[in-house]
PDB file of N, CA and C in Angstrom:
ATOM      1  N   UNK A   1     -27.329 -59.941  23.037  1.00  0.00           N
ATOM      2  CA  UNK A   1     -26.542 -58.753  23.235  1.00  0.00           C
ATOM      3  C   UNK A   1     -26.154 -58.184  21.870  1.00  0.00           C
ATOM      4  N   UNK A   2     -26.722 -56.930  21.816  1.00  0.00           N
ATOM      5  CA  UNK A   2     -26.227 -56.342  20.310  1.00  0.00           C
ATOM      6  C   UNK A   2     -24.118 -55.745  20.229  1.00  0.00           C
ATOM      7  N   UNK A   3     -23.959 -56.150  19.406  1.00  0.00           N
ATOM      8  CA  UNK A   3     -22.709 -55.460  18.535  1.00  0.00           C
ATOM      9  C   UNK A   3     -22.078 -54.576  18.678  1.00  0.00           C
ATOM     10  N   UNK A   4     -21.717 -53.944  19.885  1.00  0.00           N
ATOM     11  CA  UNK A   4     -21.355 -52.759  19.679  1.00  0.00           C
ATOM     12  C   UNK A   4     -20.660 -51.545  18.138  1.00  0.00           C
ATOM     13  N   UNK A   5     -20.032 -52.395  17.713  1.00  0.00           N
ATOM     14  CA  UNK A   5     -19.303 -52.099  16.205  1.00  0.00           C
ATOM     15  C   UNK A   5     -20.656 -51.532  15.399  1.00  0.00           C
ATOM     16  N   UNK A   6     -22.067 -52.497  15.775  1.00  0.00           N
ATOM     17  CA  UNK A   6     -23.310 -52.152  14.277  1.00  0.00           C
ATOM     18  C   UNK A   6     -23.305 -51.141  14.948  1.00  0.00           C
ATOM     19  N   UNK A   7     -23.729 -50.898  15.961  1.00  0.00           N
ATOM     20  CA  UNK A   7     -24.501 -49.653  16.607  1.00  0.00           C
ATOM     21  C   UNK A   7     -23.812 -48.079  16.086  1.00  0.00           C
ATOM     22  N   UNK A   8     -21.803 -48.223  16.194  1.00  0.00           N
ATOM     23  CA  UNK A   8     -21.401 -47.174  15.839  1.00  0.00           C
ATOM     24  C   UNK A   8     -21.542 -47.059  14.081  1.00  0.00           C
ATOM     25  N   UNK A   9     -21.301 -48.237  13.178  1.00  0.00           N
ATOM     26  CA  UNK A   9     -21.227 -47.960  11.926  1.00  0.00           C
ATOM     27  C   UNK A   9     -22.672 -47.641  11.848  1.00  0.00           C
ATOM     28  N   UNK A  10     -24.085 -48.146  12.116  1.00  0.00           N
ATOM     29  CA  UNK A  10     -24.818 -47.131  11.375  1.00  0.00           C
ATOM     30  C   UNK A  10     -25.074 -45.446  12.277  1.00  0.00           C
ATOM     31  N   UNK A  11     -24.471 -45.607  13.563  1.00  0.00           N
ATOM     32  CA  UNK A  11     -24.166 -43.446  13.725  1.00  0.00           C
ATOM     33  C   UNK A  11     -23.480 -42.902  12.682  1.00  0.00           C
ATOM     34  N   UNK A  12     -22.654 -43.665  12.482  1.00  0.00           N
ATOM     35  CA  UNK A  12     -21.553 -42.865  11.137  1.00  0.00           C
ATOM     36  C   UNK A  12     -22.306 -42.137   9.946  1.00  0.00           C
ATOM     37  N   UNK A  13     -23.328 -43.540   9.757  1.00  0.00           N
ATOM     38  CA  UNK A  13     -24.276 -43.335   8.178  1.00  0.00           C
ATOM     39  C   UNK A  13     -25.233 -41.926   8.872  1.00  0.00           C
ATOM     40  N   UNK A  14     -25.601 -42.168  10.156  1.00  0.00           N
ATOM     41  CA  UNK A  14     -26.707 -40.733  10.718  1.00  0.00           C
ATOM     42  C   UNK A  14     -25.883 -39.453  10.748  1.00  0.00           C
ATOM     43  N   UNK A  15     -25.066 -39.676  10.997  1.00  0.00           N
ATOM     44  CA  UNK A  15     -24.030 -38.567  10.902  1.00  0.00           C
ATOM     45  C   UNK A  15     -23.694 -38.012   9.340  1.00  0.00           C
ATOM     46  N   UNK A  16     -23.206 -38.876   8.437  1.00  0.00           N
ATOM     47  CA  UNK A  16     -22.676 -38.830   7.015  1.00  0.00           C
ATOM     48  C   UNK A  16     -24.357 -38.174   6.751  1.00  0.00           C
ATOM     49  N   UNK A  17     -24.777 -39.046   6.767  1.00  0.00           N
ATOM     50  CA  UNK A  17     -26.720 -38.133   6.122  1.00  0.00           C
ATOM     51  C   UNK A  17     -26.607 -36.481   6.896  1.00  0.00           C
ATOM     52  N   UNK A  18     -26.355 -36.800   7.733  1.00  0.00           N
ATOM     53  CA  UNK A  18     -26.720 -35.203   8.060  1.00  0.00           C
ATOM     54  C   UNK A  18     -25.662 -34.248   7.582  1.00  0.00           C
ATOM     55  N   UNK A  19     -24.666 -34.488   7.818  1.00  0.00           N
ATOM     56  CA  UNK A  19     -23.755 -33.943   7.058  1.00  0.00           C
ATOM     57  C   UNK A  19     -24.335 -33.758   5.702  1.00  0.00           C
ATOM     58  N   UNK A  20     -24.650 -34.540   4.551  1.00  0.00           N
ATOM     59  CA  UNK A  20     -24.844 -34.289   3.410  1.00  0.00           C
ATOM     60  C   UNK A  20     -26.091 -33.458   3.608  1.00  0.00           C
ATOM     61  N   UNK A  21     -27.211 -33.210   4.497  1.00  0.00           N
ATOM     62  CA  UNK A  21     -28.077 -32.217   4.576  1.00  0.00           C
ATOM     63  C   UNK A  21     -27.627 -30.988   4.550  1.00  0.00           C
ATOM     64  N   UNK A  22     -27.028 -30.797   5.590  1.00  0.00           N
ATOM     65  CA  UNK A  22     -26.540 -29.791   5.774  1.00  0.00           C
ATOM     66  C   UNK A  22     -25.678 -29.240   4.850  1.00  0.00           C
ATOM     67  N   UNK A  23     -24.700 -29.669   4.269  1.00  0.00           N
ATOM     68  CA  UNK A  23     -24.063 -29.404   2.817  1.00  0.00           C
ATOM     69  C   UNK A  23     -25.103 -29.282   1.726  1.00  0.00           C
ATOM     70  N   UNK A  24     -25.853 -29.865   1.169  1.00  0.00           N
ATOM     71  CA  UNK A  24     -26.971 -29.531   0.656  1.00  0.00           C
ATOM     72  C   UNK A  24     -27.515 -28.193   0.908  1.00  0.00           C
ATOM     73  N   UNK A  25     -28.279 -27.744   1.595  1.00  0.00           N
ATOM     74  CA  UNK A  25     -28.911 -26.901   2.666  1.00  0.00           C
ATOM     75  C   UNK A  25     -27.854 -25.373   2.126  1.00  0.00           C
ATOM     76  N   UNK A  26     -26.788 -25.661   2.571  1.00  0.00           N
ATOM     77  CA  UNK A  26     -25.450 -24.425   2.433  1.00  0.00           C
ATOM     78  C   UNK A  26     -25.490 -24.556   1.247  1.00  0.00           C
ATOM     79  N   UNK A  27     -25.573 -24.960   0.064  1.00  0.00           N
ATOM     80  CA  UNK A  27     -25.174 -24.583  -1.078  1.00  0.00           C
ATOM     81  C   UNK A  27     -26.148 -24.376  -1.712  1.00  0.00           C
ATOM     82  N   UNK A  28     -27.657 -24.852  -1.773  1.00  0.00           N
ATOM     83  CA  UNK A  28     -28.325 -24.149  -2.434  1.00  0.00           C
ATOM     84  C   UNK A  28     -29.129 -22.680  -1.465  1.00  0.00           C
ATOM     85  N   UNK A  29     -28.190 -22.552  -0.659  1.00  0.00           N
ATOM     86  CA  UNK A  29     -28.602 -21.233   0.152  1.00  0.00           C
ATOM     87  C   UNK A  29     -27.945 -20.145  -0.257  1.00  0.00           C
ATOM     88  N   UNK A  30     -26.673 -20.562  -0.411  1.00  0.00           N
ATOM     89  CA  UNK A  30     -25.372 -19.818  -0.827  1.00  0.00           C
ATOM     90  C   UNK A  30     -25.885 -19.690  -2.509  1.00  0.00           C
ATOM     91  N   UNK A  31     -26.290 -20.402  -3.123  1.00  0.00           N
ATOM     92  CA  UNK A  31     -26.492 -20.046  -4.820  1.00  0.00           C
ATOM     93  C   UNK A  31     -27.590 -19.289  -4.833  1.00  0.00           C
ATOM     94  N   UNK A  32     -29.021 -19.444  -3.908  1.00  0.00           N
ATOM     95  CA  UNK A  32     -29.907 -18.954  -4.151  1.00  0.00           C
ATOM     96  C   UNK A  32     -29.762 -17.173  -3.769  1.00  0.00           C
ATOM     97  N   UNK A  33     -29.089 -17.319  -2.697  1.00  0.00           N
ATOM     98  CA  UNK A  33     -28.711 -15.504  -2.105  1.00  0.00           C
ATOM     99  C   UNK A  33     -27.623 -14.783  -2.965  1.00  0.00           C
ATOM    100  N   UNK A  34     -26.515 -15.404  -3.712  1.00  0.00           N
ATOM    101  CA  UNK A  34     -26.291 -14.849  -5.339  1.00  0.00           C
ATOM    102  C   UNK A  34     -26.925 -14.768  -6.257  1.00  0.00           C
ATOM    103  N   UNK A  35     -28.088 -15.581  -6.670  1.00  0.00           N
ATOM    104  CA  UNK A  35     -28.501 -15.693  -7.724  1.00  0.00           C
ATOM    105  C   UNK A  35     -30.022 -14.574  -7.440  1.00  0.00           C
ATOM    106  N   UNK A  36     -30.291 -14.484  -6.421  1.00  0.00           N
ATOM    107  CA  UNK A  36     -31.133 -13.545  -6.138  1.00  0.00           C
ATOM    108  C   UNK A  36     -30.253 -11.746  -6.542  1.00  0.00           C
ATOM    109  N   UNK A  37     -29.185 -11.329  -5.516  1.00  0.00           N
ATOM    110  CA  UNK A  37     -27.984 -10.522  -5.690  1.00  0.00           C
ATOM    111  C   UNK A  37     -28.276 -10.086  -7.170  1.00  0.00           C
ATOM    112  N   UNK A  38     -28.073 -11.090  -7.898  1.00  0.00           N
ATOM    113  CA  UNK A  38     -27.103 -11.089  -9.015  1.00  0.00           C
ATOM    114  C   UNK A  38     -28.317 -10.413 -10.046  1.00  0.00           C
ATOM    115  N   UNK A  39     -29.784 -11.286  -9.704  1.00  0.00           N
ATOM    116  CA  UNK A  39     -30.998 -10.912 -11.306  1.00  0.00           C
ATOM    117  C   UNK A  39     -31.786 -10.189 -10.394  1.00  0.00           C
ATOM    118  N   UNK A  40     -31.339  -9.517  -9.242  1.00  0.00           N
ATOM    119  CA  UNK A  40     -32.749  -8.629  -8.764  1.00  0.00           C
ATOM    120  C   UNK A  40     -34.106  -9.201  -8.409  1.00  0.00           C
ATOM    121  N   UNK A  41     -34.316 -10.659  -8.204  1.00  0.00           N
ATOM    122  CA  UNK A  41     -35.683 -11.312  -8.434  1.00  0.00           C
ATOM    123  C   UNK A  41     -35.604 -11.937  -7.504  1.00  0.00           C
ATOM    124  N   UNK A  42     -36.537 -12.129  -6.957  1.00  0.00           N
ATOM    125  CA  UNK A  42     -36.435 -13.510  -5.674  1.00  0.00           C
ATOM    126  C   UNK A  42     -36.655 -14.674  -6.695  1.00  0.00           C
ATOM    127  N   UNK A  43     -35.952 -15.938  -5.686  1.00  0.00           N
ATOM    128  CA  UNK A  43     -36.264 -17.523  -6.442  1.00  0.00           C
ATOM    129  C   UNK A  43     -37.241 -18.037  -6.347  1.00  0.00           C
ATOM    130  N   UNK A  44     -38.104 -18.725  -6.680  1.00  0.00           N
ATOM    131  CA  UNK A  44     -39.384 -19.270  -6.203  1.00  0.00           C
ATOM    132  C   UNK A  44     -39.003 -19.944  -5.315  1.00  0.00           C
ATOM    133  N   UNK A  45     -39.824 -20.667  -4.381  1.00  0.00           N
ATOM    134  CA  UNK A  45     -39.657 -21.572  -3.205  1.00  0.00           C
ATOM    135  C   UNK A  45     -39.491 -23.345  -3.947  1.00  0.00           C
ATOM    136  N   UNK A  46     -40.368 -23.540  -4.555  1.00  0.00           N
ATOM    137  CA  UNK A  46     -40.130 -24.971  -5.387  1.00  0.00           C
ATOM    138  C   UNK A  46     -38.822 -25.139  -5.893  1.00  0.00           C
ATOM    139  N   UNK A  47     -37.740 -23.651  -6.633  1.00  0.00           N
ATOM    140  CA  UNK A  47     -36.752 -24.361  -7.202  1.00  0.00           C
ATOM    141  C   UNK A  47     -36.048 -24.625  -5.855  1.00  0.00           C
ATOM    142  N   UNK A  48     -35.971 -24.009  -4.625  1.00  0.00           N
ATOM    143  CA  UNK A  48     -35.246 -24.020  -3.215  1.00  0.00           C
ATOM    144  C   UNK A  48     -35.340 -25.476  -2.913  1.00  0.00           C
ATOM    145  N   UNK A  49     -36.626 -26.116  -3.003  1.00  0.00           N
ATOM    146  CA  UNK A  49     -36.695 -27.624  -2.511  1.00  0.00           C
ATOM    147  C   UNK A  49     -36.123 -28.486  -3.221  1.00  0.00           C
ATOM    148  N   UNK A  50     -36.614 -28.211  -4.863  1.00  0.00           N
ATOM    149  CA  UNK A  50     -36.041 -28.928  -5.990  1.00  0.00           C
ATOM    150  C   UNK A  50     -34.316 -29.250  -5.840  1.00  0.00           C
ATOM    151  N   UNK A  51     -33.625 -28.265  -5.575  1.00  0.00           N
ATOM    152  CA  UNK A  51     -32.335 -28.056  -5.735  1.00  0.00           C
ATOM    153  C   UNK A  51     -31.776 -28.355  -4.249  1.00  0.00           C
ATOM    154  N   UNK A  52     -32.562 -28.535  -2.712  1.00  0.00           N
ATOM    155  CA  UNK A  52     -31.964 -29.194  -1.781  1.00  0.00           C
ATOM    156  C   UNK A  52     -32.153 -30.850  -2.142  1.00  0.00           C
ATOM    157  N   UNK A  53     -33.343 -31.433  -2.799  1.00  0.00           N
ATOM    158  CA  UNK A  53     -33.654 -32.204  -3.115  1.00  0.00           C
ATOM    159  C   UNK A  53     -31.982 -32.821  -4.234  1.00  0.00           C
ATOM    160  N   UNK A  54     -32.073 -32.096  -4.815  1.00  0.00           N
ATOM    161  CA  UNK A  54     -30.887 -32.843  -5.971  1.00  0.00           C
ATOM    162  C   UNK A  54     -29.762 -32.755  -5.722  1.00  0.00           C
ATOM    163  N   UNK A  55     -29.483 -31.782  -4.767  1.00  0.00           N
ATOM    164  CA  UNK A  55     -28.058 -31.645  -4.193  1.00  0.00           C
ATOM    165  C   UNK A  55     -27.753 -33.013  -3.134  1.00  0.00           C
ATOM    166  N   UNK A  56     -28.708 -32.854  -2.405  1.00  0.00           N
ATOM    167  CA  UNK A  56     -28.973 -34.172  -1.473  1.00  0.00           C
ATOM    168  C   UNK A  56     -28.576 -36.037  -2.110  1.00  0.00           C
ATOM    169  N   UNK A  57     -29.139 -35.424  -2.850  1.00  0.00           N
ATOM    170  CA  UNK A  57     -29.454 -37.046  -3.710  1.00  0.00           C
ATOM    171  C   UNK A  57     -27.850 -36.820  -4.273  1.00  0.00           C
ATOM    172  N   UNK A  58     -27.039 -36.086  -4.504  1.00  0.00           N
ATOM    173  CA  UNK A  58     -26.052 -36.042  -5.239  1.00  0.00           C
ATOM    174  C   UNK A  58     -25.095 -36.434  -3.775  1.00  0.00           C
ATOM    175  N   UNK A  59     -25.066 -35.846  -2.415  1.00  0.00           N
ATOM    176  CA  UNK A  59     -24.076 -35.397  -1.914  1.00  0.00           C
ATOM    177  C   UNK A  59     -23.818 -36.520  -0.557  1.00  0.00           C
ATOM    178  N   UNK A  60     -25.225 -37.514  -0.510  1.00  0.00           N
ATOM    179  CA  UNK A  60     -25.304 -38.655   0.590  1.00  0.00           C
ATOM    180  C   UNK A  60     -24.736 -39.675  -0.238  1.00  0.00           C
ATOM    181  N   UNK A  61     -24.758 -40.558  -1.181  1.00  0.00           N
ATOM    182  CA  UNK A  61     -23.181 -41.335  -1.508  1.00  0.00           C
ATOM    183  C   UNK A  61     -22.582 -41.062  -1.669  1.00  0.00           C
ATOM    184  N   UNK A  62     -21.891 -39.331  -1.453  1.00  0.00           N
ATOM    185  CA  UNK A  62     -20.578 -38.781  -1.773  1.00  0.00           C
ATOM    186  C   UNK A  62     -19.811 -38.961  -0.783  1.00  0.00           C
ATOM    187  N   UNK A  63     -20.844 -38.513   0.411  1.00  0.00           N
ATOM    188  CA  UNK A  63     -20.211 -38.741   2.328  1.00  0.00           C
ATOM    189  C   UNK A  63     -19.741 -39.596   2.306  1.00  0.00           C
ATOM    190  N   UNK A  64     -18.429 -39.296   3.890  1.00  0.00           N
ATOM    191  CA  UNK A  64     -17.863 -40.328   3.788  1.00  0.00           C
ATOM    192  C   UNK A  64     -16.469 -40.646   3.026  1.00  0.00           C
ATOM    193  N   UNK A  65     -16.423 -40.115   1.696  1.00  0.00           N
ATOM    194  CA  UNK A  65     -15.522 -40.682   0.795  1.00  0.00           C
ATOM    195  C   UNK A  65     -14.224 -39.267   0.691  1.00  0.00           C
ATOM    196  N   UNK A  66     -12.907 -39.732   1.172  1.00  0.00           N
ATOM    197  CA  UNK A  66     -12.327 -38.744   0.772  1.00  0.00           C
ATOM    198  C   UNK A  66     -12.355 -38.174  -0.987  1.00  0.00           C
ATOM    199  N   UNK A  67     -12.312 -37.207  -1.213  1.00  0.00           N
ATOM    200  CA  UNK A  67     -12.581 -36.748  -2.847  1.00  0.00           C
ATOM    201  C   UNK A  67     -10.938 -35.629  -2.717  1.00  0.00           C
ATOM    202  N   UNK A  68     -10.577 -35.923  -4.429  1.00  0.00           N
ATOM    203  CA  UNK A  68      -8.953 -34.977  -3.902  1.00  0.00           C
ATOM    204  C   UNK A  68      -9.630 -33.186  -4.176  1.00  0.00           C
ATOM    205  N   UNK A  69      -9.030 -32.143  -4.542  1.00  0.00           N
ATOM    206  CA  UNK A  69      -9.120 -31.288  -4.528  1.00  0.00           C
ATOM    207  C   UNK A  69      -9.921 -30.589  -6.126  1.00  0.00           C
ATOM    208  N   UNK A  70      -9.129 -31.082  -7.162  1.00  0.00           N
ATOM    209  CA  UNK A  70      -9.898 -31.046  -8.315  1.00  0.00           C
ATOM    210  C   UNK A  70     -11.215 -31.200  -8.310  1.00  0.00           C
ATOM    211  N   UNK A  71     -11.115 -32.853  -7.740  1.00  0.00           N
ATOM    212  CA  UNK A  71     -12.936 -33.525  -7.807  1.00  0.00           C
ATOM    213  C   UNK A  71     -13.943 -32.570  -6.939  1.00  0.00           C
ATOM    214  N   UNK A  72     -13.237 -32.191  -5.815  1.00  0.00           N
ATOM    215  CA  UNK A  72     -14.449 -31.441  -5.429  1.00  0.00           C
ATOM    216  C   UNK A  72     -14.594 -30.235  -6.129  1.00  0.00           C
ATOM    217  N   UNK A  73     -13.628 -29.675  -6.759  1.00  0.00           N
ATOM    218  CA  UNK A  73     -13.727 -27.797  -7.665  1.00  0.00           C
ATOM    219  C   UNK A  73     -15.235 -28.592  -8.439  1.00  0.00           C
ATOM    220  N   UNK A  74     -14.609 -29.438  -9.508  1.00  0.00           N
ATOM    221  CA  UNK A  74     -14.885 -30.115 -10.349  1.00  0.00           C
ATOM    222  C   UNK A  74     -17.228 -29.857 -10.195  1.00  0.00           C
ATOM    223  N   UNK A  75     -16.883 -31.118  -8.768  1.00  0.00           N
ATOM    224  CA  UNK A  75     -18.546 -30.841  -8.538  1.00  0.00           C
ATOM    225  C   UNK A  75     -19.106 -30.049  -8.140  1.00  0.00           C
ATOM    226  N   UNK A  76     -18.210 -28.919  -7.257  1.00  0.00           N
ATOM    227  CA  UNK A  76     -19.324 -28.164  -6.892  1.00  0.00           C
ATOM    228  C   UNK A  76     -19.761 -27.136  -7.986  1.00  0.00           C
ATOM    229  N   UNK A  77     -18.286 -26.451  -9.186  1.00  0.00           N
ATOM    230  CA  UNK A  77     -18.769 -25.762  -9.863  1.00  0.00           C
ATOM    231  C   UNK A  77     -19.882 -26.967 -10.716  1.00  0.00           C
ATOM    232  N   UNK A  78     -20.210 -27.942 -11.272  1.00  0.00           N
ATOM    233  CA  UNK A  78     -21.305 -28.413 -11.697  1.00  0.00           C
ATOM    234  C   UNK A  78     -22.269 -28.107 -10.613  1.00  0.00           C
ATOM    235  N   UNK A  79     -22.147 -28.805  -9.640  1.00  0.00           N
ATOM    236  CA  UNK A  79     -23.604 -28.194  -8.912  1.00  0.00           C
ATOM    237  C   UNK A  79     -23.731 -26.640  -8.937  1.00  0.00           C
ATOM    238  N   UNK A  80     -23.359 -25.539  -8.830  1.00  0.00           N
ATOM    239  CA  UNK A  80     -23.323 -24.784  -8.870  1.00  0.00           C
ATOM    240  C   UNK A  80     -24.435 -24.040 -10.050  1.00  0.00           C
ATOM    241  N   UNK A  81     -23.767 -24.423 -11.014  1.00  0.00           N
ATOM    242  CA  UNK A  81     -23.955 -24.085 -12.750  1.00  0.00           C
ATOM    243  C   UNK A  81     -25.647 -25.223 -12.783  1.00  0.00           C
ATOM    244  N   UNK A  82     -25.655 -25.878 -12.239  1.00  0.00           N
ATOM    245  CA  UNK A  82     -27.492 -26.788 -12.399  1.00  0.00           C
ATOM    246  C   UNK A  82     -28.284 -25.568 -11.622  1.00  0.00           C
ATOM    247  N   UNK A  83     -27.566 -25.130 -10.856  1.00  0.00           N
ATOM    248  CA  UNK A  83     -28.723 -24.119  -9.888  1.00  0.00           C
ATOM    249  C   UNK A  83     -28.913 -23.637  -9.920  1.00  0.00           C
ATOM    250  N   UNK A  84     -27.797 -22.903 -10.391  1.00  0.00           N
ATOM    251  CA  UNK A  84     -28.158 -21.575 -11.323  1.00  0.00           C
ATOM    252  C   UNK A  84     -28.962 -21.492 -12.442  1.00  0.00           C
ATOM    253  N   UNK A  85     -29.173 -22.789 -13.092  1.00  0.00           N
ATOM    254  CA  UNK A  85     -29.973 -22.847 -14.168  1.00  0.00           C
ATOM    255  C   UNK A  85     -31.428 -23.300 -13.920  1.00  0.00           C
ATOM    256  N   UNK A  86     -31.721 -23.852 -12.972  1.00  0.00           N
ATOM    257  CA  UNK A  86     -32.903 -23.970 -12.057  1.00  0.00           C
ATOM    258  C   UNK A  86     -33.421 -22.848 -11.625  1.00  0.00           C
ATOM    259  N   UNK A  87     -32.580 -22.027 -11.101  1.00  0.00           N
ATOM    260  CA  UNK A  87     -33.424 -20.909 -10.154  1.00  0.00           C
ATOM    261  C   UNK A  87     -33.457 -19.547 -11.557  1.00  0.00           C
ATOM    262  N   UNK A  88     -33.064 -19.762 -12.563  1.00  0.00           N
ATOM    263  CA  UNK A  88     -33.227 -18.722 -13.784  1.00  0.00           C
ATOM    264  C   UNK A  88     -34.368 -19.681 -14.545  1.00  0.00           C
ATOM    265  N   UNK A  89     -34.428 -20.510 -14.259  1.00  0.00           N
ATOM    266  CA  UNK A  89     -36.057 -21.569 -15.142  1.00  0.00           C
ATOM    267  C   UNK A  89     -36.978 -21.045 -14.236  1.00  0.00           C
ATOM    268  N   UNK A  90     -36.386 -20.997 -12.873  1.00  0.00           N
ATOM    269  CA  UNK A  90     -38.067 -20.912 -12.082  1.00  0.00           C
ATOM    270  C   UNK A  90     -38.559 -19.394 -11.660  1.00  0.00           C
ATOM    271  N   UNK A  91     -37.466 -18.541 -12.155  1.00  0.00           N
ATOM    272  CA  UNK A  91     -37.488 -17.414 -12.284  1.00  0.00           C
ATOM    273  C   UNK A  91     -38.447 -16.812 -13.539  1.00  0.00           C
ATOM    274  N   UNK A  92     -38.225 -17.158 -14.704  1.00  0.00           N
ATOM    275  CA  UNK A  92     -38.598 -17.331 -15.902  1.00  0.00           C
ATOM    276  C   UNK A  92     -39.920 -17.555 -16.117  1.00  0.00           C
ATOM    277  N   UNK A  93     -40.517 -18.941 -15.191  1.00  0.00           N
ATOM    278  CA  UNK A  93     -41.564 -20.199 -15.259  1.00  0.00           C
ATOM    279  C   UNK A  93     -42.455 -18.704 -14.990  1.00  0.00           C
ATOM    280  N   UNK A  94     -42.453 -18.020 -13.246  1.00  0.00           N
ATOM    281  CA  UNK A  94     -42.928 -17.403 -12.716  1.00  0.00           C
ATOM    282  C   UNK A  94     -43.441 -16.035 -13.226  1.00  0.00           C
ATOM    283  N   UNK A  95     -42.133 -15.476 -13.974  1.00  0.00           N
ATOM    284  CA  UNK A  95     -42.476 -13.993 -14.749  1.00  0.00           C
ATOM    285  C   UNK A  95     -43.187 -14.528 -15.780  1.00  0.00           C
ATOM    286  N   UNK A  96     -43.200 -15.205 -16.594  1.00  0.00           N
ATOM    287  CA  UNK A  96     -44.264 -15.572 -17.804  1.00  0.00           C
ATOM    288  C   UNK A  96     -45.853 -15.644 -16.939  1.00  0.00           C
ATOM    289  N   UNK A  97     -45.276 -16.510 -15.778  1.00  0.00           N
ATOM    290  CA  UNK A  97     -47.044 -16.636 -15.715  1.00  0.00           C
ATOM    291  C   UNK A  97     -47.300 -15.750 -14.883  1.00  0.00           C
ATOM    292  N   UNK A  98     -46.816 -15.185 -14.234  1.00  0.00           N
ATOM    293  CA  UNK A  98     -47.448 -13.563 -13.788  1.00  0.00           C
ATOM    294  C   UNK A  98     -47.984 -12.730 -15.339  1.00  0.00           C
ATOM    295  N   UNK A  99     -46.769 -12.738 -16.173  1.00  0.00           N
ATOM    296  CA  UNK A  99     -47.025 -11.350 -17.313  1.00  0.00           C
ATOM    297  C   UNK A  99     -48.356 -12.386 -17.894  1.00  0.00           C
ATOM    298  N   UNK A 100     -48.792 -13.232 -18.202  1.00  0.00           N
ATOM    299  CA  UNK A 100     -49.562 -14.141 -18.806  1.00  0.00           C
ATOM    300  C   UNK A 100     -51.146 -13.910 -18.143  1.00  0.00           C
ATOM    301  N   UNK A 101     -50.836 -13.544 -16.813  1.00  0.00           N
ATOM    302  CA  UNK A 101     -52.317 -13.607 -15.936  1.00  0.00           C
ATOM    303  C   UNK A 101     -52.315 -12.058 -16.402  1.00  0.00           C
ATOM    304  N   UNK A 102     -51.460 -11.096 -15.929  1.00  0.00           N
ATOM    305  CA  UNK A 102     -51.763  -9.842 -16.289  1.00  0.00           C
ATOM    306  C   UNK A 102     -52.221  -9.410 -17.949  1.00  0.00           C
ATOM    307  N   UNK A 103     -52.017  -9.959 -18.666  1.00  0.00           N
ATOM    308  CA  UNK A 103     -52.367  -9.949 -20.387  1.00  0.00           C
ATOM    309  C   UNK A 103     -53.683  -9.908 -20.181  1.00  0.00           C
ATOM    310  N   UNK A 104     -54.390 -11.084 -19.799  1.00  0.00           N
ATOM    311  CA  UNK A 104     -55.679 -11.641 -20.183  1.00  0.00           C
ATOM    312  C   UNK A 104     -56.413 -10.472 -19.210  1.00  0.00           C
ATOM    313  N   UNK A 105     -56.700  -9.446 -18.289  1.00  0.00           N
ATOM    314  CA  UNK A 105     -57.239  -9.170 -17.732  1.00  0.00           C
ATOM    315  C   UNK A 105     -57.456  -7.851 -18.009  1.00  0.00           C
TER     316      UNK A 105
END
């Protein structure tokens, strides 16, 4: 007969993961639709994965843990400020090698 107790602590962890998806998901959605706004350019699709990818990896051992009010200002403006600097690299990456194909031709 299984545990009832395992069964709910690892829903918690399926739950906490999705949660951190979904938080993930919202914030580099929310940076990418300013940061689009903001330089007139669409983002490439790679920095979109890149940056659910790192937000993710940042935000599933965060779940779970109460954080006070500072700590969270604290990370999200860092996450914030990486994504922005991601989606202006892959912005960048893209106009070079567009203007780069158009040169040679």
């Amino acid at each position: 007969m299984t545990d009832p107790l395992q069964r709910t602590a690892r829903s918690g962890r399926d739950i906490r993961m999705l949660r951190a998806a979904v938080f993930a998901a919202v914030c580099v959605v929310l940076a990418a639709g300013g940061h689009t706004l903001a330089s007139c350019a669409t983002v490439p699709l790679w920095t979109l994965g890149a940056g659910f990818l790192g937000a993710l990896l940042v935000a599933a051992p965060l779940a779970g843990r109460e954080r006070s009010l500072p700590g969270i200002a604290a990370l999200l403006a860092l996450g914030q400020t990486v994504l922005h600097t991601l989606f202006g690299l892959g912005q960048s990456a893209s106009a070079t090698g567009g203007m780069a194909m158009t040169s040679t031709d």
